[in-house]
Protein backbone atom coordinates (compact mmCIF):
# COMPACT_ATOMS: atom_id res chain seq x y z
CA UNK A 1 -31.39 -11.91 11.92
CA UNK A 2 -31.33 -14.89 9.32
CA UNK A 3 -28.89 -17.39 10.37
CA UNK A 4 -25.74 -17.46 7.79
CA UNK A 5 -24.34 -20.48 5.34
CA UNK A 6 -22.35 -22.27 6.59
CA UNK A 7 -18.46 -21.23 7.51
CA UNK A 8 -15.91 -20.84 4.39
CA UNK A 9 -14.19 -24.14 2.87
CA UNK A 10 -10.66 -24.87 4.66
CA UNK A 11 -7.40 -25.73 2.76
CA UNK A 12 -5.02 -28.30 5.31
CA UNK A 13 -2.40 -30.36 2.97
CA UNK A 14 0.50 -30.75 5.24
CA UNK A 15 0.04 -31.53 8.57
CA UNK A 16 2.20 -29.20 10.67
CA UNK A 17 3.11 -25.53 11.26
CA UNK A 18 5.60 -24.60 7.91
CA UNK A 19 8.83 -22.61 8.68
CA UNK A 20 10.91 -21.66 5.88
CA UNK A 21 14.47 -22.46 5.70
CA UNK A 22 17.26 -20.55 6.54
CA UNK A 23 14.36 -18.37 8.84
CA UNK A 24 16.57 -15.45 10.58
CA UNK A 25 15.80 -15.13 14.42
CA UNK A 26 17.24 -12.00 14.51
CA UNK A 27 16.70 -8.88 12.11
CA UNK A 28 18.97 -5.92 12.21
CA UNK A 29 18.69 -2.72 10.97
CA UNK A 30 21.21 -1.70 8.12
CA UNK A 31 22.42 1.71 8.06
CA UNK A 32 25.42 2.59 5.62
CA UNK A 33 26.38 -0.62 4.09
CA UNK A 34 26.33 -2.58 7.43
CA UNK A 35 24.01 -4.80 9.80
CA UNK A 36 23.57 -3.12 12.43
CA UNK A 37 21.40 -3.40 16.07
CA UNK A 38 20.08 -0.90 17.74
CA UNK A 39 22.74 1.70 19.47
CA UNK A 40 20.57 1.01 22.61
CA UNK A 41 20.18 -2.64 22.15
CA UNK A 42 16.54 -2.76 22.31
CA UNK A 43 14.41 -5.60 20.77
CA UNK A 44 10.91 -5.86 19.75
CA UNK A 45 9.35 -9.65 19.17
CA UNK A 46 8.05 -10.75 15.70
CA UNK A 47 5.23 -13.26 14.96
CA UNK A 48 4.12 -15.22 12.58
CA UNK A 49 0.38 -14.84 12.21
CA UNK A 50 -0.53 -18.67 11.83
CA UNK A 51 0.71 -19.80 15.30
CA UNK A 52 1.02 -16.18 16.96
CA UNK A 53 4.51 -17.48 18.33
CA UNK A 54 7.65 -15.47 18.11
CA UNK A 55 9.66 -16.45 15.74
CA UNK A 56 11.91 -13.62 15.31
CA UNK A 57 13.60 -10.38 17.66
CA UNK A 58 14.03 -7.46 15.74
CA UNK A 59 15.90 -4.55 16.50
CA UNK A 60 13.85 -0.97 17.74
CA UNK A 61 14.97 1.43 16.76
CA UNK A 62 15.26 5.24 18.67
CA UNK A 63 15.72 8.13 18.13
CA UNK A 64 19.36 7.64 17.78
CA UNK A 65 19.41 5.04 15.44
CA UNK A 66 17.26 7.32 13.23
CA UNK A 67 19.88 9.97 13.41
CA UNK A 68 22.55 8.10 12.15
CA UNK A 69 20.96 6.60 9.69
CA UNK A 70 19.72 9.98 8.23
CA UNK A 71 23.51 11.63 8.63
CA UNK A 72 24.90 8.07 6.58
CA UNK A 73 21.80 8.88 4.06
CA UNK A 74 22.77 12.51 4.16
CA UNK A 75 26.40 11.81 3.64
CA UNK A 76 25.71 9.67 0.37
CA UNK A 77 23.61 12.58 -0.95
CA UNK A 78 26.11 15.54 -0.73
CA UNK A 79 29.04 13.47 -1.32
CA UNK A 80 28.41 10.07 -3.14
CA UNK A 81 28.12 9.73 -6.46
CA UNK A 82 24.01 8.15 -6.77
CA UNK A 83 22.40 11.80 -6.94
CA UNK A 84 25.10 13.12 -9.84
CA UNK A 85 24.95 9.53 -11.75
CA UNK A 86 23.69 9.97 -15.36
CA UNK A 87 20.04 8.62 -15.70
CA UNK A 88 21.11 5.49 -17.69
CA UNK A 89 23.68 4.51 -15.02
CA UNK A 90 21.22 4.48 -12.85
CA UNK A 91 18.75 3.07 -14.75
CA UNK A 92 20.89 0.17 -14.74
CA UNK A 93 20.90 -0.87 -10.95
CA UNK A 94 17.33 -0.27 -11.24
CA UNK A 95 17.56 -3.16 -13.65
CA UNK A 96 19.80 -5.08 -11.58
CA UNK A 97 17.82 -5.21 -8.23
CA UNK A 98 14.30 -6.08 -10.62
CA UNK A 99 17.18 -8.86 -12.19
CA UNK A 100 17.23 -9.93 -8.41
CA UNK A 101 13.61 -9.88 -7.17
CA UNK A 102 12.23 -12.24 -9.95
CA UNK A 103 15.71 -14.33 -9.63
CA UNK A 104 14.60 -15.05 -6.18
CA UNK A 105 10.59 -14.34 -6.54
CA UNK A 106 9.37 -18.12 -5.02
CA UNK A 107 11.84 -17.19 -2.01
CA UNK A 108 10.51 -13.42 -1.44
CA UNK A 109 6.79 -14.98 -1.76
CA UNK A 110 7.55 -17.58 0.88
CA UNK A 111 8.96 -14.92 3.25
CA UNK A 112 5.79 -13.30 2.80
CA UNK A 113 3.46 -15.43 3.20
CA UNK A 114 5.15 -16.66 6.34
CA UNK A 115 5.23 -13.18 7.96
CA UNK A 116 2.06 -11.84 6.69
CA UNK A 117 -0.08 -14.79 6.15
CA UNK A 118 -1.00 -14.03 2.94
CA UNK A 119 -2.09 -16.91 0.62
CA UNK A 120 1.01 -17.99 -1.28
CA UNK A 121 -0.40 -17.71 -4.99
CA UNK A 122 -0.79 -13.89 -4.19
CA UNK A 123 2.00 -13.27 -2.78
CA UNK A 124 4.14 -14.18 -5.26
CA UNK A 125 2.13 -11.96 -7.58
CA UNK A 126 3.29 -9.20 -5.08
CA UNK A 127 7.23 -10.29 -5.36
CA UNK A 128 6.70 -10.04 -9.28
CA UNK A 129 4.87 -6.66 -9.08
CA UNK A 130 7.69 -5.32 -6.97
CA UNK A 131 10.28 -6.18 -9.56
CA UNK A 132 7.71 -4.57 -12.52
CA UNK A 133 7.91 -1.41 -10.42
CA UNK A 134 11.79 -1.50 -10.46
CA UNK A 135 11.52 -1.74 -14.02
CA UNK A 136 9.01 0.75 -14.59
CA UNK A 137 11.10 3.55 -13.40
CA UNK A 138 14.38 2.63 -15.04
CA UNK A 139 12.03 2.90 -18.24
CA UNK A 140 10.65 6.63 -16.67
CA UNK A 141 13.95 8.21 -15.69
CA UNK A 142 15.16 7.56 -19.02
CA UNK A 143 12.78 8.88 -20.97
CA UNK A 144 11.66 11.97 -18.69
CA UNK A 145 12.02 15.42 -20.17
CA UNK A 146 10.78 18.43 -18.90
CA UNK A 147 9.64 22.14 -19.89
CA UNK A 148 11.03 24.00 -22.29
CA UNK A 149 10.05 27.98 -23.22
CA UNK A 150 11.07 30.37 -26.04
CA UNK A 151 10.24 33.66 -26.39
CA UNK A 152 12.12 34.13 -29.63
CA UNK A 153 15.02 36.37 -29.75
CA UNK A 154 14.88 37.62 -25.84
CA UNK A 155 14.76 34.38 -23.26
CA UNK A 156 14.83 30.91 -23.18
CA UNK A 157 13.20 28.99 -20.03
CA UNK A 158 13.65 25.33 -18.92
CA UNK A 159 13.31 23.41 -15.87
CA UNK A 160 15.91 21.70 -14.05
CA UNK A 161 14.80 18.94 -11.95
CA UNK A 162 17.17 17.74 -8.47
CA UNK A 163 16.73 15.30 -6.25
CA UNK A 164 14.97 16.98 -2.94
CA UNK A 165 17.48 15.02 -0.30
CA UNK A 166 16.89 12.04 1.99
CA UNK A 167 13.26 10.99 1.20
CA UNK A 168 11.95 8.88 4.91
CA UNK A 169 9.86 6.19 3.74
CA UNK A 170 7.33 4.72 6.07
CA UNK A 171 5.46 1.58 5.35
CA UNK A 172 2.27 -1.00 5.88
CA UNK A 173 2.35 -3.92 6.54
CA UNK A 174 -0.51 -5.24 4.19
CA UNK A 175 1.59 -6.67 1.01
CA UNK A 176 4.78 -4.78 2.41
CA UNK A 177 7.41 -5.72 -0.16
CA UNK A 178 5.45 -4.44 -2.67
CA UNK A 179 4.44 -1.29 -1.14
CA UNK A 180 8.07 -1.18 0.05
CA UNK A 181 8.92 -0.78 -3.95
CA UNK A 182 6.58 1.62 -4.92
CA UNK A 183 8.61 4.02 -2.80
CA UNK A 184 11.67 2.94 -2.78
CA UNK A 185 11.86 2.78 -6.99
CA UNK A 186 10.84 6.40 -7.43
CA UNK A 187 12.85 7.73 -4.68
CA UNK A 188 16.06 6.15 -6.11
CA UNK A 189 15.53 6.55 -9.56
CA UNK A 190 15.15 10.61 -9.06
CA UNK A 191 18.67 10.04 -7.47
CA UNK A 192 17.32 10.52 -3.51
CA UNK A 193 18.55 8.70 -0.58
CA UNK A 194 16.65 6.86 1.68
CA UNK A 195 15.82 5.93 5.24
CA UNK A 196 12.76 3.40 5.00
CA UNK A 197 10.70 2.06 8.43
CA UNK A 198 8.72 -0.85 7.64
CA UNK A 199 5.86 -1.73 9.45
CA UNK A 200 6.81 -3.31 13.27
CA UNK A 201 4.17 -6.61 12.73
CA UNK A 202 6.33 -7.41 8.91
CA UNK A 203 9.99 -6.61 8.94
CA UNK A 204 10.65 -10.04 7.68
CA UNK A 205 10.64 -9.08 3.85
CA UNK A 206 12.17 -5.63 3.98
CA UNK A 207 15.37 -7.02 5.50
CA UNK A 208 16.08 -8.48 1.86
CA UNK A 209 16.33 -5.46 0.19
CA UNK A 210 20.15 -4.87 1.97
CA UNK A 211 21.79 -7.66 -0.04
CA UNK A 212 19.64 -7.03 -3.13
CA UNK A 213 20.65 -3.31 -3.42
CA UNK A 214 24.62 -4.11 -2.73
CA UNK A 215 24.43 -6.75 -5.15
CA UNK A 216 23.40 -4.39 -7.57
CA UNK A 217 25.54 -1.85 -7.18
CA UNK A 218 23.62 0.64 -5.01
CA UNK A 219 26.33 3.16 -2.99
CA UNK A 220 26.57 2.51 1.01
CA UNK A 221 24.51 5.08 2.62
CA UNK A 222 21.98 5.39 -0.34
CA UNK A 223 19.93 2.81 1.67
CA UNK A 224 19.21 2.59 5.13
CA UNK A 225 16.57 0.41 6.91
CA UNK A 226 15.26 1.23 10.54
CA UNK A 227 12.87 -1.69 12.03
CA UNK A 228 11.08 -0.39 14.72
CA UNK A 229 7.53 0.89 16.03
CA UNK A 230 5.85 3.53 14.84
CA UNK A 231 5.48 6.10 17.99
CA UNK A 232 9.27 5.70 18.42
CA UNK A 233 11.17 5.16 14.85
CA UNK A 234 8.52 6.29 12.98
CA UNK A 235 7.83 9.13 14.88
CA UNK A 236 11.43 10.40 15.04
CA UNK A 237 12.34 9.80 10.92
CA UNK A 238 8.88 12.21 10.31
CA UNK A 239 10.37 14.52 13.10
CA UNK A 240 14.28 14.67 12.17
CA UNK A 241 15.30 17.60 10.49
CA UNK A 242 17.56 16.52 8.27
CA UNK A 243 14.62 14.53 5.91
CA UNK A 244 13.07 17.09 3.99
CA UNK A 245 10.44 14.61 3.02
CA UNK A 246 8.50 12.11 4.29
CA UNK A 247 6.17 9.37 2.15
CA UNK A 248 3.37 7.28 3.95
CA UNK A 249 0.84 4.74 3.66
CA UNK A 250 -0.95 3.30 6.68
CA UNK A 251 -4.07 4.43 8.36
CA UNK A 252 -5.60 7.62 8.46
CA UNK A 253 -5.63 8.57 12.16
CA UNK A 254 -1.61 8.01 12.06
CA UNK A 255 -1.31 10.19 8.92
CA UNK A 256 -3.37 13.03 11.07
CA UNK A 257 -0.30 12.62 13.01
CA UNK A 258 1.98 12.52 10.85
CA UNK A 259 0.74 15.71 8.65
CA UNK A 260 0.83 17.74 12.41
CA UNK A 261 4.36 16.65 12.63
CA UNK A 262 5.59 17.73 9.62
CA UNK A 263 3.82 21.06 9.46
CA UNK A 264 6.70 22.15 12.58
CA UNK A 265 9.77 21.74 9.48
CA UNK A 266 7.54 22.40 6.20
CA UNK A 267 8.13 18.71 4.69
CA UNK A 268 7.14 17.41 1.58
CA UNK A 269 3.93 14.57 1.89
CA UNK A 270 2.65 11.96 0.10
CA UNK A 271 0.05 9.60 2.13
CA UNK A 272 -2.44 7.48 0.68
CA UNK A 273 -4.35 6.26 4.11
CA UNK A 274 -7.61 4.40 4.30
CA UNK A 275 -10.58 3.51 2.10
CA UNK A 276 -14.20 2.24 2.08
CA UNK A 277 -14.61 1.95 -1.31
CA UNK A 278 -17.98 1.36 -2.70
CA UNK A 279 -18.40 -1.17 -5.63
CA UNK A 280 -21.89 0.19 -7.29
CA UNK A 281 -23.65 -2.86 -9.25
CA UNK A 282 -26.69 -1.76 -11.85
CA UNK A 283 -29.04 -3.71 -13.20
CA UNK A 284 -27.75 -4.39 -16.40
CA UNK A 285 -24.03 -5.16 -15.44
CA UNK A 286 -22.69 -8.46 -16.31
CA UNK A 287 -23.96 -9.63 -12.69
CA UNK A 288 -21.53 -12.76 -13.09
CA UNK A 289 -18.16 -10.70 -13.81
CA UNK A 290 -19.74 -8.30 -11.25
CA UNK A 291 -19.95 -11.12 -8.91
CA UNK A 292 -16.44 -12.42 -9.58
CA UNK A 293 -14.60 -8.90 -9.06
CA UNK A 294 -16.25 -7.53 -5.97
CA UNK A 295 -15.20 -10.98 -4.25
CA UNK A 296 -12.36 -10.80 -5.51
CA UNK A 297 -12.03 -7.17 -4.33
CA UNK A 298 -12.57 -7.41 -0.83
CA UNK A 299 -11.69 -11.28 0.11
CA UNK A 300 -7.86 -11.24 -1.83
CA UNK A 301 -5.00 -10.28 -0.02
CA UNK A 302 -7.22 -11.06 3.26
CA UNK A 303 -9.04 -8.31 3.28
CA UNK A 304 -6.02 -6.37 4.04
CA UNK A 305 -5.82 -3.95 1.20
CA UNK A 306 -6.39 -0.04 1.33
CA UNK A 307 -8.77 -0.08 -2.06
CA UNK A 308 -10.82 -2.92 -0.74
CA UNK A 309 -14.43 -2.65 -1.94
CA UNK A 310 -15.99 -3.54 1.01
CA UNK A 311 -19.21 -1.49 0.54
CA UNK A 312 -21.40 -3.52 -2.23
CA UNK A 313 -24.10 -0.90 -3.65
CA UNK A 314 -26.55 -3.04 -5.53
CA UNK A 315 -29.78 -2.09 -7.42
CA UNK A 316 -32.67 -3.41 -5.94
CA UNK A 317 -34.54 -5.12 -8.84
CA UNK A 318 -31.29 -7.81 -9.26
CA UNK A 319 -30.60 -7.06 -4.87
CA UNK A 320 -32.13 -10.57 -3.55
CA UNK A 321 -30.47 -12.29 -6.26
CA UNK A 322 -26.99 -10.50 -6.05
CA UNK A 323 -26.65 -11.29 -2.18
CA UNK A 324 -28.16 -14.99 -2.25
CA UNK A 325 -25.31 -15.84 -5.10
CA UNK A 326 -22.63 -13.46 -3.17
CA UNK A 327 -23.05 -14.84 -0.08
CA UNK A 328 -23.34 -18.96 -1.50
CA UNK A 329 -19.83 -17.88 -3.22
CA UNK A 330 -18.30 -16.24 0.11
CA UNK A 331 -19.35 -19.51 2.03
CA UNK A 332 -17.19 -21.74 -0.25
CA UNK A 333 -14.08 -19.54 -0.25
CA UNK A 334 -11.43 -21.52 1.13
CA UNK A 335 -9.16 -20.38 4.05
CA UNK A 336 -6.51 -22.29 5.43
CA UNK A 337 -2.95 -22.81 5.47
CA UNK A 338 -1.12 -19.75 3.80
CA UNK A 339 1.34 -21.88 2.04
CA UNK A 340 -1.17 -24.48 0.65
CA UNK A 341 -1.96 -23.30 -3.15
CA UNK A 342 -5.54 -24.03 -2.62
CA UNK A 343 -6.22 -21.14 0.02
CA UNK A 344 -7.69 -18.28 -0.82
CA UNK A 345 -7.89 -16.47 2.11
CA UNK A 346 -5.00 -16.97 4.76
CA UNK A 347 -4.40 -15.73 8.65
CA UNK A 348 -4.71 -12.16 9.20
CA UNK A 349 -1.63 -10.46 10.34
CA UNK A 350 -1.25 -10.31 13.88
CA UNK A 351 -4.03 -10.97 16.47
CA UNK A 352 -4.06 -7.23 17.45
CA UNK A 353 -5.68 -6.53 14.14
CA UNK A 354 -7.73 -10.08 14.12
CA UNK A 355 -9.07 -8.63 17.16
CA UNK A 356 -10.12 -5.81 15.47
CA UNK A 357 -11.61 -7.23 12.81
CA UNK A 358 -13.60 -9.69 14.74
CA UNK A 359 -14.86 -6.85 17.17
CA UNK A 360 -16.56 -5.04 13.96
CA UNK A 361 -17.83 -8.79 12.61
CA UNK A 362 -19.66 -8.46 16.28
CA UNK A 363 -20.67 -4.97 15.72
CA UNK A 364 -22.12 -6.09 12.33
CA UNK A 365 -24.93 -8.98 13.74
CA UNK A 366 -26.77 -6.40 15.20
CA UNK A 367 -26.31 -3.81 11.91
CA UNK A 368 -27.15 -6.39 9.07
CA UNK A 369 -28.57 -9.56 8.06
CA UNK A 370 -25.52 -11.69 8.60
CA UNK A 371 -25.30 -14.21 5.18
CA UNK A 372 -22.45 -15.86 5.54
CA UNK A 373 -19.29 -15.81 7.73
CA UNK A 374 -19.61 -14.20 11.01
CA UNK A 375 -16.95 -15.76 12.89
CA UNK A 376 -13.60 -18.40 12.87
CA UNK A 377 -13.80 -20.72 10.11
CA UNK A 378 -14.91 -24.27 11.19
CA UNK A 379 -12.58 -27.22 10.44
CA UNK A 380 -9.34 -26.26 10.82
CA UNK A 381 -6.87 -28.60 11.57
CA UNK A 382 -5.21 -27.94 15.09
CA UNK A 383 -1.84 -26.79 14.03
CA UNK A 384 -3.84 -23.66 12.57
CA UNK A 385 -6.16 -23.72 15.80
CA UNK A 386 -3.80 -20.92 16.96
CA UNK A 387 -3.94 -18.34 13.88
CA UNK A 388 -5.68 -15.35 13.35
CA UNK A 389 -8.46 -17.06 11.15
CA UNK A 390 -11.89 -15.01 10.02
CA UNK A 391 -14.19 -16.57 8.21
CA UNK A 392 -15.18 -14.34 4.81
CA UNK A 393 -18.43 -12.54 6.32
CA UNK A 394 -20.97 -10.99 4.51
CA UNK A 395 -23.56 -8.86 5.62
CA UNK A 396 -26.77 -7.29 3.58
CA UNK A 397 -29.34 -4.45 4.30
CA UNK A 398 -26.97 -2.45 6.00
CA UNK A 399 -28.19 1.37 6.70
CA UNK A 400 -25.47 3.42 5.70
CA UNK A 401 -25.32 4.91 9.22
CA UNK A 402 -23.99 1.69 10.39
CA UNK A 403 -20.17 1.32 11.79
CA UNK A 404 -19.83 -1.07 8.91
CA UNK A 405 -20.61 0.45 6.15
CA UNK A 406 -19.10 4.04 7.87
CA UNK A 407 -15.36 2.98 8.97
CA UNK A 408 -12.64 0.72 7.54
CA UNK A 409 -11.95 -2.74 8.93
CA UNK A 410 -9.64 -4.07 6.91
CA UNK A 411 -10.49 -7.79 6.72
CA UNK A 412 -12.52 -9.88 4.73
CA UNK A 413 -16.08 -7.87 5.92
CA UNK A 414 -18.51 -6.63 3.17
CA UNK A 415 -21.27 -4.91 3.60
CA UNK A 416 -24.06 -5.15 0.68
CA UNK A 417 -26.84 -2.13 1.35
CA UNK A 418 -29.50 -1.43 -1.71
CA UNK A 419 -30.34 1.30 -3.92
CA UNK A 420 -33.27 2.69 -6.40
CA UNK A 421 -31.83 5.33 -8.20
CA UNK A 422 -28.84 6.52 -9.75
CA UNK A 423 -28.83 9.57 -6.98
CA UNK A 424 -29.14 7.63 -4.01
CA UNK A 425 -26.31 5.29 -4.91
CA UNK A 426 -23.92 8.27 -5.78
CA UNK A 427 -25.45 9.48 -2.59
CA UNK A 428 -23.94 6.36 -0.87
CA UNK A 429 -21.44 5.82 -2.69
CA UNK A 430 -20.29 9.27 -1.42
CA UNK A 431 -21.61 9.06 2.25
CA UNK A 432 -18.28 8.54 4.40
CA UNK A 433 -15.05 10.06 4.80
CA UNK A 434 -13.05 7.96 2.85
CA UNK A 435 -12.24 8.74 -0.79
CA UNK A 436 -9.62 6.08 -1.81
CA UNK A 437 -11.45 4.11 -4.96
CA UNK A 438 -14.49 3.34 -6.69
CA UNK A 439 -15.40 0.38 -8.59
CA UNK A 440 -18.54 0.75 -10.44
CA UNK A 441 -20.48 -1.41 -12.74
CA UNK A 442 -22.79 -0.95 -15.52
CA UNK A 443 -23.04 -1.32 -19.23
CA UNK A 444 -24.53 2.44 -20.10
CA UNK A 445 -21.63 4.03 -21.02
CA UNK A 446 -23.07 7.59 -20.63
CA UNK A 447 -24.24 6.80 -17.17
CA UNK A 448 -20.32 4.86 -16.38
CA UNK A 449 -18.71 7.89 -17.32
CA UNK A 450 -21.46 10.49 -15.55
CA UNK A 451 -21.20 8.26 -12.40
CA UNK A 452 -16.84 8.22 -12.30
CA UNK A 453 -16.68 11.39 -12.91
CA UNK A 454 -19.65 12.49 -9.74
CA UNK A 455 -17.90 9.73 -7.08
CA UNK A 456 -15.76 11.19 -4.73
CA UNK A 457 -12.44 8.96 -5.65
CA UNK A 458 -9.21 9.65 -6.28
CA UNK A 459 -9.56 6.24 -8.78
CA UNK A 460 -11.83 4.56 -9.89
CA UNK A 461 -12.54 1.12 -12.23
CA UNK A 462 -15.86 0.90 -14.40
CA UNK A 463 -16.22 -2.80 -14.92
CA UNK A 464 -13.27 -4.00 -13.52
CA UNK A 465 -11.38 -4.94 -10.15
CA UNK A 466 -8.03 -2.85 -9.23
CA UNK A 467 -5.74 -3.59 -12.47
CA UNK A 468 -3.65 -0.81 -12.32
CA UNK A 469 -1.55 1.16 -15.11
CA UNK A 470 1.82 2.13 -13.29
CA UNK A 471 1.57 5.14 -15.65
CA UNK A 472 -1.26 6.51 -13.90
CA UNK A 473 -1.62 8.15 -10.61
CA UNK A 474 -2.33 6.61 -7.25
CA UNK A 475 -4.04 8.10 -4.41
CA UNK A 476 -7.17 9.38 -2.81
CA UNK A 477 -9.20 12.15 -1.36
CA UNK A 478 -10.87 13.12 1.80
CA UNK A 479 -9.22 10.62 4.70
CA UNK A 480 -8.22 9.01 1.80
CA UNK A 481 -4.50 11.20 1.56
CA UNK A 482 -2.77 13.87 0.23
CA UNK A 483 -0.85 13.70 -2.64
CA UNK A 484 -0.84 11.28 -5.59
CA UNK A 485 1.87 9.14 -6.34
CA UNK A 486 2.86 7.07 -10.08
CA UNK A 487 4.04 7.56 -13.10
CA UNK A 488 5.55 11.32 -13.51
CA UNK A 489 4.01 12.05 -9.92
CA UNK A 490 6.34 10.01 -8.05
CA UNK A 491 9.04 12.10 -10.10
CA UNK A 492 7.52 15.38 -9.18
CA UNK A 493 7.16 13.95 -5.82
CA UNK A 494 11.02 12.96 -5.15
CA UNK A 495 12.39 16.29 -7.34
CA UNK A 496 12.85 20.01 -6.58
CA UNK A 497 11.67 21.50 -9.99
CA UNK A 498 13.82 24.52 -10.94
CA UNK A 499 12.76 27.07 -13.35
CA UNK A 500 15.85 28.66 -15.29
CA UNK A 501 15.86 31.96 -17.05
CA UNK A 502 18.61 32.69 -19.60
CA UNK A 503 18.45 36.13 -21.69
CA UNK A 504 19.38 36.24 -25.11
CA UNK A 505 19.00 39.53 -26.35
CA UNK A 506 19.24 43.40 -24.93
CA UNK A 507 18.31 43.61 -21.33
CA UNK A 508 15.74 46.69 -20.71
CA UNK A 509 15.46 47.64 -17.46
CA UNK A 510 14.47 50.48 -15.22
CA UNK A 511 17.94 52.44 -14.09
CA UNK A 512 16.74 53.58 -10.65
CA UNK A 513 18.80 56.17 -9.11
CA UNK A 514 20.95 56.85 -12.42
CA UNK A 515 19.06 60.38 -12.27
């Protein structure tokens, strides 16, 4: 193996560990309009991921906190007023809370970039998103209409859409205040009520959303948070059979589990799981926008996002060219101190998953030609000694047989692999379980459209990173998930649609027995 370029630039402004102000050491569930610990007083610890120290206790919650938090989300359902509010009126507290999040966007972003190590110029994109989503459906819920049929003279036939219940929302931890609103927007703009678990390594953010929902007017009992881990609280909201439907994103093996346990109760599903998304460069792309998004798509947010694309197809008359330029980029990323502006890529999120990703950056020295990366970043001051730090690590010729071009890692690992024909790229492009997105470049249009339409993707971007239309829908295929979310599907998703007959004229039927 060639030896790599040297380790990733490192960002270091202040000179000491950075704690917010006003940092909780305690976080609480809140179940009908009220903080509240667990009824069993268990605690889990929380760290932050750029000294591994606990900074936090959170409460766990069992199997009994679940249930009352379901009967208080229950309760507001068949006897509060959010499900029977007009659209507009609801629309309006939809307003309120995205009012809220961009009021306080710099003090969301700090939260979570001090929980999840994210760098702090993306993560107040992600505060600003959340509040678009808010937004978005207040906009939807006013304008949705729905089926109509005539047949002239005899029957008319609508649809009549209803809120399905108390929708149990279960959440990563990659970008989680975001994620947290793409559910929790749809859900309570169809006029559900909720019982959300966020992820056990990032309750920090989600404990915000109590105050910000009261504040805007949301009825106690419409909202109720449960911190906990996943084989406990998760495991009994997906089980309890008073939630008729349960929405997930994490990894795939979990959803497996997940989609077994709700098969016993017939639930409604929506989970968008992993990805390995390939980013397929030809030969007559624009190889310096090229260049530009696929680091961008696999080093931002970490490496910790689900439509990563973290399998680089290249064509092999620009391939030595594309990887020497790649990797000389990767090298000069700079990681460092969340908080600093300058980083680019920050501490991953807990050293269970650093461990993780550093046992596949092993894996991948003896599956590729290691160009950059390939281990902790060098430099780092020694307040930061302590964090979950991986350097950006690229690797080329990698056989598409190899763990790391075959599973997810979820870090900031690429693997580059070559290609001669149109075939065998679709070929690889399509060679692994995952199905989540597709980023492909090229600037034949015939062959961009021929190519989106043959991947096996639930989305897919022809000459450009993920910028997504909230319109459209979100989700994958294969291990990828079930279901699609956005726009009208989150609608359909969160609604029982109702089909209504009414007769106008003469009713002919059959008179059995009148003989």
């Amino acid at each position: 193996m060639a030896q790599p370029t040297a380790p990733g630039q490192t960002a270091s402004v202040r000179t000491t560990h950075y704690f917010p102000e006003n940092l909780p050491t305690s976080i609480r569930h809140f179940i009908n309009g009220e903080f509240v610990d667990s009824l069993g007083g268990a605690t889990f610890d929380v760290l932050d991921p750029v000294s591994n120290q606990t900074y936090a206790t959170a409460a766990a919650g069992q199997k009994e906190d679940i249930d009352l938090a379901v009967r208080a989300a229950t309760d507001a359902f068949r006897n509060g007023p959010w499900p029977r509010m007009l659209p507009r009126a609801r629309a309006r507290v939809l307003n309120r809370i995205a009012d809220a999040i961009e009021a306080q966007d710099a003090r969301l972003a700090e939260l979570e970039c001090f929980d999840t190590g994210l760098p702090i110029t993306q993560a107040l994109g992600q505060a600003q998103r959340a509040a678009e989503n808010f937004r978005f459906f207040a906009d939807l819920i006013v304008a949705q209409t729905d089926d109509a049929f005539s047949v002239p003279g005899r029957q008319l036939n609508y649809v009549n859409r209803k809120p399905v219940g108390v929708a149990g929302l279960i959440t990563p931890w990659n970008t989680p205040f975001m994620l947290e609103s793409w559910k929790l927007a749809p859900a309570l703009a169809s006029g559900c009520t909720v019982v959300l678990k966020p992820a056990e390594f990032t309750p920090l953010s989600a404990s915000l959303w109590a105050e910000i929902f009261r504040d805007a007017g949301v009825p106690e009992g419409v909202f109720n948070l449960v911190n906990g881990l996943g084989e406990e609280a998760g495991d009994a909201l997906v089980k309890h059979p008073g939630v008729p439907l349960i929405s997930f994103t994490g990894e795939t093996t979990t959803g497996q589990t997940i989609y077994r346990n709700c098969a016993a109760n017939l639930k409604g599903m929506s989970m968008e799981l992993g990805g390995k998304s390939p980013a397929v460069v030809f030969a007559d792309a624009d190889l310096d926008a090229a260049i530009d998004s696929t680091l961008f798509g696999v080093f931002s947010l970490n490496g910790e996002r689900c439509t990563a694309g973290s399998r680089i197809l290249v064509e092999r008359s620009i391939y030595d060219d594309f990887c020497e330029r790649y990797a000389a980029r990767a090298a000069h990323i700079v990681v460092g101190d969340p908080h600093d502006p300058a980083t680019e890529v920050g501490a991953l999120v807990h050293p269970e998953h650093y461990d993780k990703v550093m046992s596949y950056v092993e894996i991948g020295k003896g599956e590729g030609r290691l160009l950059a990366g390939g281990g902790r970043p060098e430099g780092l001051p020694d307040w930061l000694a302590g964090g979950n730090y991986v350097s950006p690590t690229v690797f080329a010729d990698v056989a598409p047989s190899a763990r790391i071009f075959q599973e997810e890692i979820f870090g900031p690992v690429v693997a580059i692999t070559p290609f001669d024909t149109e075939e065998e790229a679709l070929a690889l492009a399509n060679g692994v379980k995952y199905g989540l997105a597709a980023y492909i470049w090229t600037s034949t249009l015939e062959r961009a459209h021929r190519f989106a339409q043959s991947v096996d993707s639930g989305m897919v971007w022809l000459n450009s990173h993920n910028v997504r239309d909230l319109r459209t829908p979100f989700g994958g295929v294969k291990a990828s998930g079930l279901g699609h979310e956005g726009g009208y599907r989150s609608i359909d998703f969160y609604t029982e649609q109702q089909a209504v007959h009414i007769t106008l004229g003469e009713v002919h039927t059959a008179r059995f027995g009148a003989h």
